[in-house]
C-alpha atoms as a PDB file:
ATOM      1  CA  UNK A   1       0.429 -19.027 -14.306  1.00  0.00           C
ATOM      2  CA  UNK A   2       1.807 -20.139 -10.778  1.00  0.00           C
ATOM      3  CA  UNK A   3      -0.600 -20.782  -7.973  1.00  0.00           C
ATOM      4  CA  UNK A   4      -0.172 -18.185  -5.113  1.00  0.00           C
ATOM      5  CA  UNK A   5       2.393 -19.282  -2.461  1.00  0.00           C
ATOM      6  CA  UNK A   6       2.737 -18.332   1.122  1.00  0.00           C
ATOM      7  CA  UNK A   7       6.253 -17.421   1.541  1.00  0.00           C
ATOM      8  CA  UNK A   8       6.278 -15.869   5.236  1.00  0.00           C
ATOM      9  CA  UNK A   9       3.579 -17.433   7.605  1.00  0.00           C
ATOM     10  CA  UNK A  10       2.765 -14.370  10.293  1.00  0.00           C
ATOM     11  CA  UNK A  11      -0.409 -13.496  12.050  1.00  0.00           C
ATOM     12  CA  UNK A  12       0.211 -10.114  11.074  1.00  0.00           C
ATOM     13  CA  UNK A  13      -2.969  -7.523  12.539  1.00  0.00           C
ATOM     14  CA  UNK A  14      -3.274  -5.566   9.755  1.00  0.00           C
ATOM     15  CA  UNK A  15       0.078  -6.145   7.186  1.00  0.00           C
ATOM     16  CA  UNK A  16       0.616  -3.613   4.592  1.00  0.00           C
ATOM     17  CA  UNK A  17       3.016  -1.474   2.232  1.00  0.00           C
ATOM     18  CA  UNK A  18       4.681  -3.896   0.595  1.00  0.00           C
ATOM     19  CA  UNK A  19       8.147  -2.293  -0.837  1.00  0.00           C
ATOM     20  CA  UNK A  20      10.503  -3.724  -3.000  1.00  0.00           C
ATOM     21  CA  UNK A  21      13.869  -2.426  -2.316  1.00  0.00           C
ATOM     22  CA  UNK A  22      16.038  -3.518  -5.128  1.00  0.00           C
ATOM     23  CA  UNK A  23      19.574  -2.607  -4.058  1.00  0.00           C
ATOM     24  CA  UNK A  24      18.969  -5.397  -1.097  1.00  0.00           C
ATOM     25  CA  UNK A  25      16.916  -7.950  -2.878  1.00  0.00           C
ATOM     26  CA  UNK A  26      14.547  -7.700  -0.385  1.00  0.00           C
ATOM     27  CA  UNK A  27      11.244  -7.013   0.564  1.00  0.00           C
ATOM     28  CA  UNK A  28       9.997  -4.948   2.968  1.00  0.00           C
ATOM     29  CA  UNK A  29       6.616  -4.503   4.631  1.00  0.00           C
ATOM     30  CA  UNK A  30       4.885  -2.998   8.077  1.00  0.00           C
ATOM     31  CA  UNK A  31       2.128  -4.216  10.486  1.00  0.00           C
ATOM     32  CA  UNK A  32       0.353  -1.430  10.906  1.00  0.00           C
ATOM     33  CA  UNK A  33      -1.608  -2.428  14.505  1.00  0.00           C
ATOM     34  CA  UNK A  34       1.603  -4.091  15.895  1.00  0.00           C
ATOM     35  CA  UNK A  35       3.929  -1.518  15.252  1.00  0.00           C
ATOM     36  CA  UNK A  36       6.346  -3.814  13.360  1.00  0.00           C
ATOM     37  CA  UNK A  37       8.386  -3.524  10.091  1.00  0.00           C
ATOM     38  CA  UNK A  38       9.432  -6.643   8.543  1.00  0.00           C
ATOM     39  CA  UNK A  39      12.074  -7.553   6.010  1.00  0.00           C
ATOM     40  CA  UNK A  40      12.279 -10.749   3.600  1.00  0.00           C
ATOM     41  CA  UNK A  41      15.637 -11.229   2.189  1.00  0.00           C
ATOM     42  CA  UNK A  42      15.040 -13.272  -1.235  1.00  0.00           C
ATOM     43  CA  UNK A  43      18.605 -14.502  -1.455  1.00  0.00           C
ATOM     44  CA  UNK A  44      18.794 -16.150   1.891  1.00  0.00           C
ATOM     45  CA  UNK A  45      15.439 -16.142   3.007  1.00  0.00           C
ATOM     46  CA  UNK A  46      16.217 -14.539   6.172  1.00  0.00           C
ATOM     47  CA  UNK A  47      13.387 -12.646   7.679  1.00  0.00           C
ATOM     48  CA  UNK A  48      13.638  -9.484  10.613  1.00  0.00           C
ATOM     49  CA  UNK A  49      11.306  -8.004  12.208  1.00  0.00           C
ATOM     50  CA  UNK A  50      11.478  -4.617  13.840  1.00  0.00           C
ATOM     51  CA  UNK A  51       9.342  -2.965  16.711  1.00  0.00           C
ATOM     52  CA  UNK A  52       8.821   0.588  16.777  1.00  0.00           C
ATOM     53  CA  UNK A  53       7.743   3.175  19.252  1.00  0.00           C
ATOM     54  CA  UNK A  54       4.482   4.257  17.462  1.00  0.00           C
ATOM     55  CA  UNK A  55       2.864   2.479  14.048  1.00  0.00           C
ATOM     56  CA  UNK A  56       4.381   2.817  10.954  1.00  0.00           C
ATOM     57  CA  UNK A  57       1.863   2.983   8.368  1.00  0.00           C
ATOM     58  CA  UNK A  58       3.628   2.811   4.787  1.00  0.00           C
ATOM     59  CA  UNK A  59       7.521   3.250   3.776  1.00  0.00           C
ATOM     60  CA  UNK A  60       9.406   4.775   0.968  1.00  0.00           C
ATOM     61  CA  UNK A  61      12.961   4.573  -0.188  1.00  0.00           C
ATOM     62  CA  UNK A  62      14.992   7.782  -0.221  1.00  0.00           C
ATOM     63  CA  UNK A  63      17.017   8.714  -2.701  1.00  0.00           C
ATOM     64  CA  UNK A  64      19.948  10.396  -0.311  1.00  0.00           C
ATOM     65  CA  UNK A  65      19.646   6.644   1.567  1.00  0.00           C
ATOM     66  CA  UNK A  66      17.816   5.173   4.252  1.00  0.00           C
ATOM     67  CA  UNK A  67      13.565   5.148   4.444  1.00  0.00           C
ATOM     68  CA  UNK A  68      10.776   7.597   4.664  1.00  0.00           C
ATOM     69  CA  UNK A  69       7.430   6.479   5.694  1.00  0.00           C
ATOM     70  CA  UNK A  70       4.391   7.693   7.416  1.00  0.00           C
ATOM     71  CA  UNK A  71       3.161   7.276  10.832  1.00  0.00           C
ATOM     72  CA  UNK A  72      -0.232   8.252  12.036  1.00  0.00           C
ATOM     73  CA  UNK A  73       0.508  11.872  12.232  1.00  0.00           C
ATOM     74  CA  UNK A  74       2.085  12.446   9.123  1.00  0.00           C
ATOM     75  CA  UNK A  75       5.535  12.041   7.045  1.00  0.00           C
ATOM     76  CA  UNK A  76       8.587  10.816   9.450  1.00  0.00           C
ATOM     77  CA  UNK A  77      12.575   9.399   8.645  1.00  0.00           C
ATOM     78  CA  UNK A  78      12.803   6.281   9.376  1.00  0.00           C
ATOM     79  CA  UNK A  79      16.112   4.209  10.857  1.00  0.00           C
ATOM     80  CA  UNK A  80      16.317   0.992  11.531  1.00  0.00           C
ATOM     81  CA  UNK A  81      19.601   0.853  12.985  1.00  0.00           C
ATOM     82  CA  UNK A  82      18.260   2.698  15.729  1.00  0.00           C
ATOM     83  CA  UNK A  83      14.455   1.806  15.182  1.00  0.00           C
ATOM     84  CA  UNK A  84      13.769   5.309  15.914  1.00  0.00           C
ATOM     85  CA  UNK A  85      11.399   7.819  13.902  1.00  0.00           C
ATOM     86  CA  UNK A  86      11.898  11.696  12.891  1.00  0.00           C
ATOM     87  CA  UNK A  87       9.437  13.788  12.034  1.00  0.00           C
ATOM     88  CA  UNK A  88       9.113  15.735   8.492  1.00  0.00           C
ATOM     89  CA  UNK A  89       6.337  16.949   8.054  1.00  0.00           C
ATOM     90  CA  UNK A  90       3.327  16.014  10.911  1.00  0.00           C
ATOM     91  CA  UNK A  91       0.072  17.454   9.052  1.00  0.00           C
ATOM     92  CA  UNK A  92      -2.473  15.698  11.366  1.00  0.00           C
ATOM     93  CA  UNK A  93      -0.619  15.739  14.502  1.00  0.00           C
ATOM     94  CA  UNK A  94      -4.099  17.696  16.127  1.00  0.00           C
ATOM     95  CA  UNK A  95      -6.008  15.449  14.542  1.00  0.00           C
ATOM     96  CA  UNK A  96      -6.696  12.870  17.139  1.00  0.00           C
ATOM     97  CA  UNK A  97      -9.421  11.068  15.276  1.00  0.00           C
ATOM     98  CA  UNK A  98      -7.158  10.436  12.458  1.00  0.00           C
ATOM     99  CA  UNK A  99      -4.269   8.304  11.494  1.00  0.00           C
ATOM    100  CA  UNK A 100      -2.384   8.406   8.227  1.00  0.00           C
ATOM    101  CA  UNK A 101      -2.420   4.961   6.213  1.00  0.00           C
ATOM    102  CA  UNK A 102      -1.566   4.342   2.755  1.00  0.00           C
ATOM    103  CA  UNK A 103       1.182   5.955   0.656  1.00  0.00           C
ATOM    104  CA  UNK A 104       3.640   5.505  -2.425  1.00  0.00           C
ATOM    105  CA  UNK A 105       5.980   7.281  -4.027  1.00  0.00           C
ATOM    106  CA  UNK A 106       5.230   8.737  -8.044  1.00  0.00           C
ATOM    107  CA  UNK A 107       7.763   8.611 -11.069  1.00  0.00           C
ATOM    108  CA  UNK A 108       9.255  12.064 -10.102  1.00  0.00           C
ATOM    109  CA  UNK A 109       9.915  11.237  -6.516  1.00  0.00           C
ATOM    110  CA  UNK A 110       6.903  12.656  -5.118  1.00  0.00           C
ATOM    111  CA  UNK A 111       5.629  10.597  -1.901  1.00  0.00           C
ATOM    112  CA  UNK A 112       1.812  10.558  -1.591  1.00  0.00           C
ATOM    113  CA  UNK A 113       0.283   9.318   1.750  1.00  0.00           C
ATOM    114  CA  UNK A 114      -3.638   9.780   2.807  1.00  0.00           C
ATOM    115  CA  UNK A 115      -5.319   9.521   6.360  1.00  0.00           C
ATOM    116  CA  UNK A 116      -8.554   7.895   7.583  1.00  0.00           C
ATOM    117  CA  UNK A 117     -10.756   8.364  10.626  1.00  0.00           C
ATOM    118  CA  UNK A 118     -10.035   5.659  12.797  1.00  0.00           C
ATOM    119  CA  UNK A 119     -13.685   4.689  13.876  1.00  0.00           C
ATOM    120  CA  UNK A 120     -14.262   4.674  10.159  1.00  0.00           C
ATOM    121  CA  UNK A 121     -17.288   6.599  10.049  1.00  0.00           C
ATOM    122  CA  UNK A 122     -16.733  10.599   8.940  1.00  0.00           C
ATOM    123  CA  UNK A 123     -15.078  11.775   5.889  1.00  0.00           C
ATOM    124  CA  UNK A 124     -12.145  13.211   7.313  1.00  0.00           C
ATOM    125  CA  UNK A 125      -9.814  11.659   5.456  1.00  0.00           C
ATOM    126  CA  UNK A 126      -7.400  13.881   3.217  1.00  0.00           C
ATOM    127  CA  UNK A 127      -4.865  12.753   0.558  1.00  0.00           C
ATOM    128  CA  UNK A 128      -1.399  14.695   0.515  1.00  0.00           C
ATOM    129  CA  UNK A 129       1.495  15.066  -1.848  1.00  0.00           C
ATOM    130  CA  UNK A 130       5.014  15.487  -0.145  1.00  0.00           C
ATOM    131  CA  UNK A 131       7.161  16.999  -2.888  1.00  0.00           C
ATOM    132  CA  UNK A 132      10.868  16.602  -2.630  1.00  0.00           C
ATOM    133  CA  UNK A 133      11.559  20.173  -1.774  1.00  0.00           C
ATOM    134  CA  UNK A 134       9.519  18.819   1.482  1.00  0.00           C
ATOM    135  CA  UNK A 135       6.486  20.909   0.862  1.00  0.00           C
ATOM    136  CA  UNK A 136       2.981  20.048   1.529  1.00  0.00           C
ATOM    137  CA  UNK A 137       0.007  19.627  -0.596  1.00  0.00           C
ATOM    138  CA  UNK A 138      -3.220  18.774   0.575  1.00  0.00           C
ATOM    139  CA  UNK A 139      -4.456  17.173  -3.028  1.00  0.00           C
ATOM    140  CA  UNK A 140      -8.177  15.663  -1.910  1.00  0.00           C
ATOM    141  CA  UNK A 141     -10.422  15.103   0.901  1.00  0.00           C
ATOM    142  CA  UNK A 142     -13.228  14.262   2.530  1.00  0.00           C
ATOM    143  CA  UNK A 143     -12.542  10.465   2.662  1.00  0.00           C
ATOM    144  CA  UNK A 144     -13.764   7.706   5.299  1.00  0.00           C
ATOM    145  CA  UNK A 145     -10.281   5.449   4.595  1.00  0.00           C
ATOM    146  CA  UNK A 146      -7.548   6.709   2.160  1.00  0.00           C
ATOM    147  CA  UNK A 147      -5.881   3.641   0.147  1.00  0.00           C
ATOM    148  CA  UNK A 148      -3.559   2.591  -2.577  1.00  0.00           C
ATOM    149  CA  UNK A 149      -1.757   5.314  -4.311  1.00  0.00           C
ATOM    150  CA  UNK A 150      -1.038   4.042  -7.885  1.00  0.00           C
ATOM    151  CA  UNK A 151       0.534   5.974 -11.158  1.00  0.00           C
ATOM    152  CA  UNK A 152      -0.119   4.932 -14.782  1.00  0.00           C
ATOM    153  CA  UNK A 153       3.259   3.997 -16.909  1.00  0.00           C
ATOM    154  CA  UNK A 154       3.442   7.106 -18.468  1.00  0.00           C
ATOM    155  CA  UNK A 155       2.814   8.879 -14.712  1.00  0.00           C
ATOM    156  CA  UNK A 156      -0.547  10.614 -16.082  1.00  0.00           C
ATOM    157  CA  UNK A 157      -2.907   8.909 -14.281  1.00  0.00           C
ATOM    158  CA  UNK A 158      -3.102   8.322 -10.601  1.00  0.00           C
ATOM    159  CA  UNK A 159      -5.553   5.976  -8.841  1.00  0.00           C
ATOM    160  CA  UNK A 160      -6.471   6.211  -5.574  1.00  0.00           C
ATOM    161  CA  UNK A 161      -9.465   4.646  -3.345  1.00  0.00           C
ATOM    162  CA  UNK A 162     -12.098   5.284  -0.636  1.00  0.00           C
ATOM    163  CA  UNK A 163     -11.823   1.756   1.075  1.00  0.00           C
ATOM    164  CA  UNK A 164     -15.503   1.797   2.603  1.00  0.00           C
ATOM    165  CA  UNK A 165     -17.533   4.011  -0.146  1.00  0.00           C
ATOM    166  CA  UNK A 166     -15.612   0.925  -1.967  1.00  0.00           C
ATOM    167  CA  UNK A 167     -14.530   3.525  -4.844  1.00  0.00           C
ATOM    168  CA  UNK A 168     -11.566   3.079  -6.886  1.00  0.00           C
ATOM    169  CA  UNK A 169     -11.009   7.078  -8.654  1.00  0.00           C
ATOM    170  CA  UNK A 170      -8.676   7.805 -11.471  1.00  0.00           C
ATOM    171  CA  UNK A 171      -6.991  11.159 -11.575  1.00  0.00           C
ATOM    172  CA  UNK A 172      -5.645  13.258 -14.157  1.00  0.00           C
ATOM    173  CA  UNK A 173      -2.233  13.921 -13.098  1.00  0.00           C
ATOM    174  CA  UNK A 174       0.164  16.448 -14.277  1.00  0.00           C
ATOM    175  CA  UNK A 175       3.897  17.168 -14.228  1.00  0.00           C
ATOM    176  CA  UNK A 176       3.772  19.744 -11.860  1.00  0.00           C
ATOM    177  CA  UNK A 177       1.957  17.347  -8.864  1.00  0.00           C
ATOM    178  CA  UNK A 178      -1.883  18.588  -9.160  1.00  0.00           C
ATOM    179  CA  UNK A 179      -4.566  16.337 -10.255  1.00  0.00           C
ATOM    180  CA  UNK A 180      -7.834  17.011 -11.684  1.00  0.00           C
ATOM    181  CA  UNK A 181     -10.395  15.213 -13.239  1.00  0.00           C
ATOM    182  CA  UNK A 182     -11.426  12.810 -10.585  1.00  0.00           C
ATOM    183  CA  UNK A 183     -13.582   9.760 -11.570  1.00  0.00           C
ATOM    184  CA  UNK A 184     -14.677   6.738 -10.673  1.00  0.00           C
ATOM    185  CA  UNK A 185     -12.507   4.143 -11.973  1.00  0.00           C
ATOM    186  CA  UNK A 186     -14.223   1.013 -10.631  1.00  0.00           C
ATOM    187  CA  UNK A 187     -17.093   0.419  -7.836  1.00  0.00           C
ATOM    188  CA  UNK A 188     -17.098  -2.357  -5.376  1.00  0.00           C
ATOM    189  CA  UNK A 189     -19.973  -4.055  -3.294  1.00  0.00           C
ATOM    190  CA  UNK A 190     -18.472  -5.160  -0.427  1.00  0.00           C
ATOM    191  CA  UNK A 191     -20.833  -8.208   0.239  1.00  0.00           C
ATOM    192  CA  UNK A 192     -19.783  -9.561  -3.067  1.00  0.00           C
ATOM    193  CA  UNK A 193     -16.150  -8.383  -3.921  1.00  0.00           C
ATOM    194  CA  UNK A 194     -15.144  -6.747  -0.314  1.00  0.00           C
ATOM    195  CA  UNK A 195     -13.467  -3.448  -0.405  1.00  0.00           C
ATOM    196  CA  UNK A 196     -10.775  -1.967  -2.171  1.00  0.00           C
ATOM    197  CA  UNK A 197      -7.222  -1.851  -0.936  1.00  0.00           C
ATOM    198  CA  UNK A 198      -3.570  -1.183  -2.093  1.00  0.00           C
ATOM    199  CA  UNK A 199      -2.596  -1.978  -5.691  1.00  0.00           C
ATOM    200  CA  UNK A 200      -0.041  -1.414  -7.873  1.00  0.00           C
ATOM    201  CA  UNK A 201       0.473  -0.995 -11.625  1.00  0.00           C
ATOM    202  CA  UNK A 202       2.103  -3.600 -14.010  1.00  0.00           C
ATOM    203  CA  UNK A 203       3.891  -2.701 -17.060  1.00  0.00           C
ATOM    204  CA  UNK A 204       1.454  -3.334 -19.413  1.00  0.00           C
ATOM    205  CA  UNK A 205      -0.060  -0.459 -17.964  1.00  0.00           C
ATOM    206  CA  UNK A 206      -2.868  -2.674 -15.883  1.00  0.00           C
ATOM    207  CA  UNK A 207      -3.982  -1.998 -12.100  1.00  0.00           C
ATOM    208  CA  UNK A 208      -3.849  -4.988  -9.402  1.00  0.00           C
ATOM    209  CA  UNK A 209      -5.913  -4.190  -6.322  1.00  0.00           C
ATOM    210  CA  UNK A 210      -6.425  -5.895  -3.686  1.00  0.00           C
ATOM    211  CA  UNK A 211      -9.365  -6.855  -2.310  1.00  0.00           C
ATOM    212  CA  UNK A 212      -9.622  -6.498   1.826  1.00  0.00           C
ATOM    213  CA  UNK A 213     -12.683  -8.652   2.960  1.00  0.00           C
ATOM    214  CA  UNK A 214     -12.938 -10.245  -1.112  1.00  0.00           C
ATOM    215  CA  UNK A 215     -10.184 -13.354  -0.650  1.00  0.00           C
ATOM    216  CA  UNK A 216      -8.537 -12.165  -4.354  1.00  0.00           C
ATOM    217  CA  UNK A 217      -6.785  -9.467  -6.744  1.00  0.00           C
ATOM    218  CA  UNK A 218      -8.051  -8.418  -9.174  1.00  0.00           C
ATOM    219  CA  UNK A 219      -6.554  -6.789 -12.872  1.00  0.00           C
ATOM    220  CA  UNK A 220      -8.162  -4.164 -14.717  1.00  0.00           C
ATOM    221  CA  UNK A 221      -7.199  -2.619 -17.901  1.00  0.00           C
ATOM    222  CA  UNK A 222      -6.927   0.883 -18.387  1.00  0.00           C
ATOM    223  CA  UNK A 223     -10.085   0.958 -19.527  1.00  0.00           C
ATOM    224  CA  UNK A 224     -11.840  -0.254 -16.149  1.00  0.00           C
ATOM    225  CA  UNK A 225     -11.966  -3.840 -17.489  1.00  0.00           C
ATOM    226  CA  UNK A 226     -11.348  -6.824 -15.235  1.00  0.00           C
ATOM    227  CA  UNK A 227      -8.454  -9.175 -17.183  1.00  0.00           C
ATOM    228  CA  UNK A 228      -7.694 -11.453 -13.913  1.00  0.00           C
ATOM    229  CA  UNK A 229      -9.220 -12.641 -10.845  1.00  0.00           C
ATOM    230  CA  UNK A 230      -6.371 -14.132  -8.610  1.00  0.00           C
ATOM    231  CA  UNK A 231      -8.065 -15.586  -5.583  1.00  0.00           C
ATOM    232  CA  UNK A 232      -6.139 -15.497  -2.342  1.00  0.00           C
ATOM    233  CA  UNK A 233      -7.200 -18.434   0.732  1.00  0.00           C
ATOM    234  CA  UNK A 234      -6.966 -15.531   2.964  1.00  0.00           C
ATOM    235  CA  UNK A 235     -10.399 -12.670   3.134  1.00  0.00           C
ATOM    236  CA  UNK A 236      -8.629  -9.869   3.988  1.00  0.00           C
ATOM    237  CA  UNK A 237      -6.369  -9.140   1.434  1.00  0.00           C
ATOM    238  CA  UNK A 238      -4.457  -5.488   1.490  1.00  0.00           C
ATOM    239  CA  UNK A 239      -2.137  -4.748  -0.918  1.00  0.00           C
ATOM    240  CA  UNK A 240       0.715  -5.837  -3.665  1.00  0.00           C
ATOM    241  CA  UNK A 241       3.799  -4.703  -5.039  1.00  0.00           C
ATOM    242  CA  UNK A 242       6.460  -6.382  -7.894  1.00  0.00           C
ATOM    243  CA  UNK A 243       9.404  -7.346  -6.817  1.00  0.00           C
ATOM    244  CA  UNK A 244      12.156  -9.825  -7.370  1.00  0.00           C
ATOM    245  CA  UNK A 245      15.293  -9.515  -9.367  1.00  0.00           C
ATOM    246  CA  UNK A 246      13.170  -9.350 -12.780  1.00  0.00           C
ATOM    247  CA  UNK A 247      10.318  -7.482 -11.403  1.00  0.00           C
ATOM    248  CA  UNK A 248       7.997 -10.889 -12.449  1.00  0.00           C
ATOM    249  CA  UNK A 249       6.681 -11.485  -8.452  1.00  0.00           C
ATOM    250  CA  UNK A 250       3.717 -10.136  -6.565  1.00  0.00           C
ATOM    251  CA  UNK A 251       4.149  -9.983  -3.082  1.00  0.00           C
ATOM    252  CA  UNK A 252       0.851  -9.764  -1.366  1.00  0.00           C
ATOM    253  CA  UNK A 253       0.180  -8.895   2.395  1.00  0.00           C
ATOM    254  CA  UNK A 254      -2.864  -9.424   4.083  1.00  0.00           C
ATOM    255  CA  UNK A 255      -4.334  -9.056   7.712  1.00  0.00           C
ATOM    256  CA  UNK A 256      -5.662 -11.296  10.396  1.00  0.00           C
ATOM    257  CA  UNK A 257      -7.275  -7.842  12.589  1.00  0.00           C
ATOM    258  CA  UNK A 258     -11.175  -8.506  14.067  1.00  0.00           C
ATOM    259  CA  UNK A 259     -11.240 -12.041  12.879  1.00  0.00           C
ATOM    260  CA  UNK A 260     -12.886 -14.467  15.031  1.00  0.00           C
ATOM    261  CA  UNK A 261     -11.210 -17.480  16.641  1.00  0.00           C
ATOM    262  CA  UNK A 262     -13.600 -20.110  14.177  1.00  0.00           C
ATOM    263  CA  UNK A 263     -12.610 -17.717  10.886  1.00  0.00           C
ATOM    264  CA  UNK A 264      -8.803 -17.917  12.210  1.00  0.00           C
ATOM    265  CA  UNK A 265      -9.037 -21.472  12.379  1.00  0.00           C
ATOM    266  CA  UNK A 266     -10.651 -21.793   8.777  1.00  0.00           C
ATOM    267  CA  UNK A 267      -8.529 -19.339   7.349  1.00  0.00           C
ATOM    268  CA  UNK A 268      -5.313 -20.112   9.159  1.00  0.00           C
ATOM    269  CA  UNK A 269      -2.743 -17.833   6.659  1.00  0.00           C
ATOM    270  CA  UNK A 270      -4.386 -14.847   7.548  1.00  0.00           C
ATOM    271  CA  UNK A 271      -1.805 -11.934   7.606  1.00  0.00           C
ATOM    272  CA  UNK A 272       0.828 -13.740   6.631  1.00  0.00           C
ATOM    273  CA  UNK A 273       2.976 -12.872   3.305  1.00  0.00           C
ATOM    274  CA  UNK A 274       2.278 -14.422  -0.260  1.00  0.00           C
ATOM    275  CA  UNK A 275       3.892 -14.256  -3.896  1.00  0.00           C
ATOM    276  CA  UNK A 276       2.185 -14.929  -7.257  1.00  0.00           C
ATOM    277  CA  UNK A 277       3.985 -14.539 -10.570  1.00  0.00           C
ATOM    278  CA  UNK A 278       1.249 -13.133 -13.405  1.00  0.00           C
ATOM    279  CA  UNK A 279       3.397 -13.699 -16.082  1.00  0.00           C
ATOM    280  CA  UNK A 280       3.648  -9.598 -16.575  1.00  0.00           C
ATOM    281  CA  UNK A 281       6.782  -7.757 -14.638  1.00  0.00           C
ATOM    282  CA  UNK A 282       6.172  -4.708 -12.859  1.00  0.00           C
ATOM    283  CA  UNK A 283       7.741  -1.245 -12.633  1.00  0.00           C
ATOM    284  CA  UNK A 284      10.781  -0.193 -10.769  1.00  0.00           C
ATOM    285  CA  UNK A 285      10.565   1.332  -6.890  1.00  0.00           C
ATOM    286  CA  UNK A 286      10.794   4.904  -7.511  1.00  0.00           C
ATOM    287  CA  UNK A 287      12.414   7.096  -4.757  1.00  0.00           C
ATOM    288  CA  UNK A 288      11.290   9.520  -2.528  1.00  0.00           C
ATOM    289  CA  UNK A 289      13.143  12.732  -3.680  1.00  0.00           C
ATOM    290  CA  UNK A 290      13.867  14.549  -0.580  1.00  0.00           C
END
């Protein structure tokens, strides 16, 4: 196993949504509190950064072309050769309290996104399902901070967290888009292991999650059982994707938002970019369908 690397050094606020997008060889990933999309281009190294108007919380591929992502009203087009946003669909637009904040696309081209309340302190939170025919589902609620959609090989589980009840829950999910059967999957304490982030799925059919305020990922079987600890020299860890040309690298973001200046200076990567290669590929980006 490689030791994990820091391959972009940023003091990114609050980095995030890590996306492979394979057709570039690049990886893409947002800044949530500074408004910023950035993109790491693994044949040349180059790295861009983009500003936008208003935060972009996660990002999708499309399958027509270009991105999707969400913003902290809802579901939006995204162009970066005009760094401008469209709306699609703006479910929480009167919802001033809110902000949307995780999502990820599902096998079938479905794009999942959930909000939070931005103080962090009510449940009113919803996930949502944005099916390619661009209608809305609200799938679950009554969440503090939405986190880390993540599907099962075979697309028949979905995982999905409460970051500060520190609850990872496994759905059943079925072909048509609706879940049932919500469980816990795993349980945090956040004094000991922080709280759970974004994650991802491995082809072996294991969950990595991240650990925001726990320095490490961790992966779990199916089963709930923890197969690797991976720690990170960073607290505030966020989320991970596979990428690279064989699938076999974990990118890694991770935030540098209400540190102080003496944990800065003893944790100096914070919210900058690493990679760590388990030895286990990943699964191909899936599309957004609409």
């Amino acid at each position: 196993m490689n030791e994990v690397t820091c391959i972009w050094e940023i003091p990114a606020q609050l980095g995030e949504g890590p996306l492979w997008v394979a057709a570039e060889n690049a990886l893409y990933w947002v800044d949530i509190l500074s408004q910023q999309v950035h993109r790491l281009s693994l044949a040349s190294g180059a790295q861009h950064t983009w500003t936008f108007a208003q935060q972009v919380t996660s990002l999708a591929t499309r399958q027509s072309g270009g991105f999707v992502g969400t913003t902290p009203d809802g579901f939006v087009v995204i162009n970066f050769d005009t760094t401008t946003i469209e709306p699609l669909v703006l479910p929480e637009e009167h919802l001033t309290g809110n902000r949307f904040n995780d999502g990820k696309v599902d096998g079938n081209g479905r794009f999942w996104a959930g909000s939070m309340h931005l103080a962090e302190k009510e449940a009113t939170g919803s996930l949502y399902r944005l099916d390619p025919d661009l209608s809305l589902h609200t799938v679950d609620e009554g969440y503090l901070i939405t986190n880390g959609p993540a599907f099962s090989v075979d697309g028949k589980t979905m995982y999905h967290n409460d970051s500060i009840k520190g609850i990872v829950y496994a759905f059943d999910l079925h072909n048509d888009g609706a879940v049932g059967g919500k469980r816990p999957f795993t349980q945090l304490t956040f004094a000991k292991e922080g709280a759970p982030d974004g994650m991802t799925v491995d082809s072996e059919n294991c969950l990595w999650l991240a650990h925001y305020g726990g320095a490490r990922l961790t992966r779990y079987a199916p089963s709930g059982e923890i197969l690797e600890v991976v720690p990170l020299p960073v607290p505030n860890v966020t989320s991970c994707t596979f990428g690279g040309p064989n699938l076999d690298t974990l990118y890694i973001t991770t935030a540098s938002q209400n540190m102080t200046q003496a944990e800065l200076e003893k944790y100096p990567l914070s919210g900058s970019l690493f990679a760590y290669q388990p030895g286990v590929t990943g699964l191909p980006t899936p599309f957004f369908g609409g």
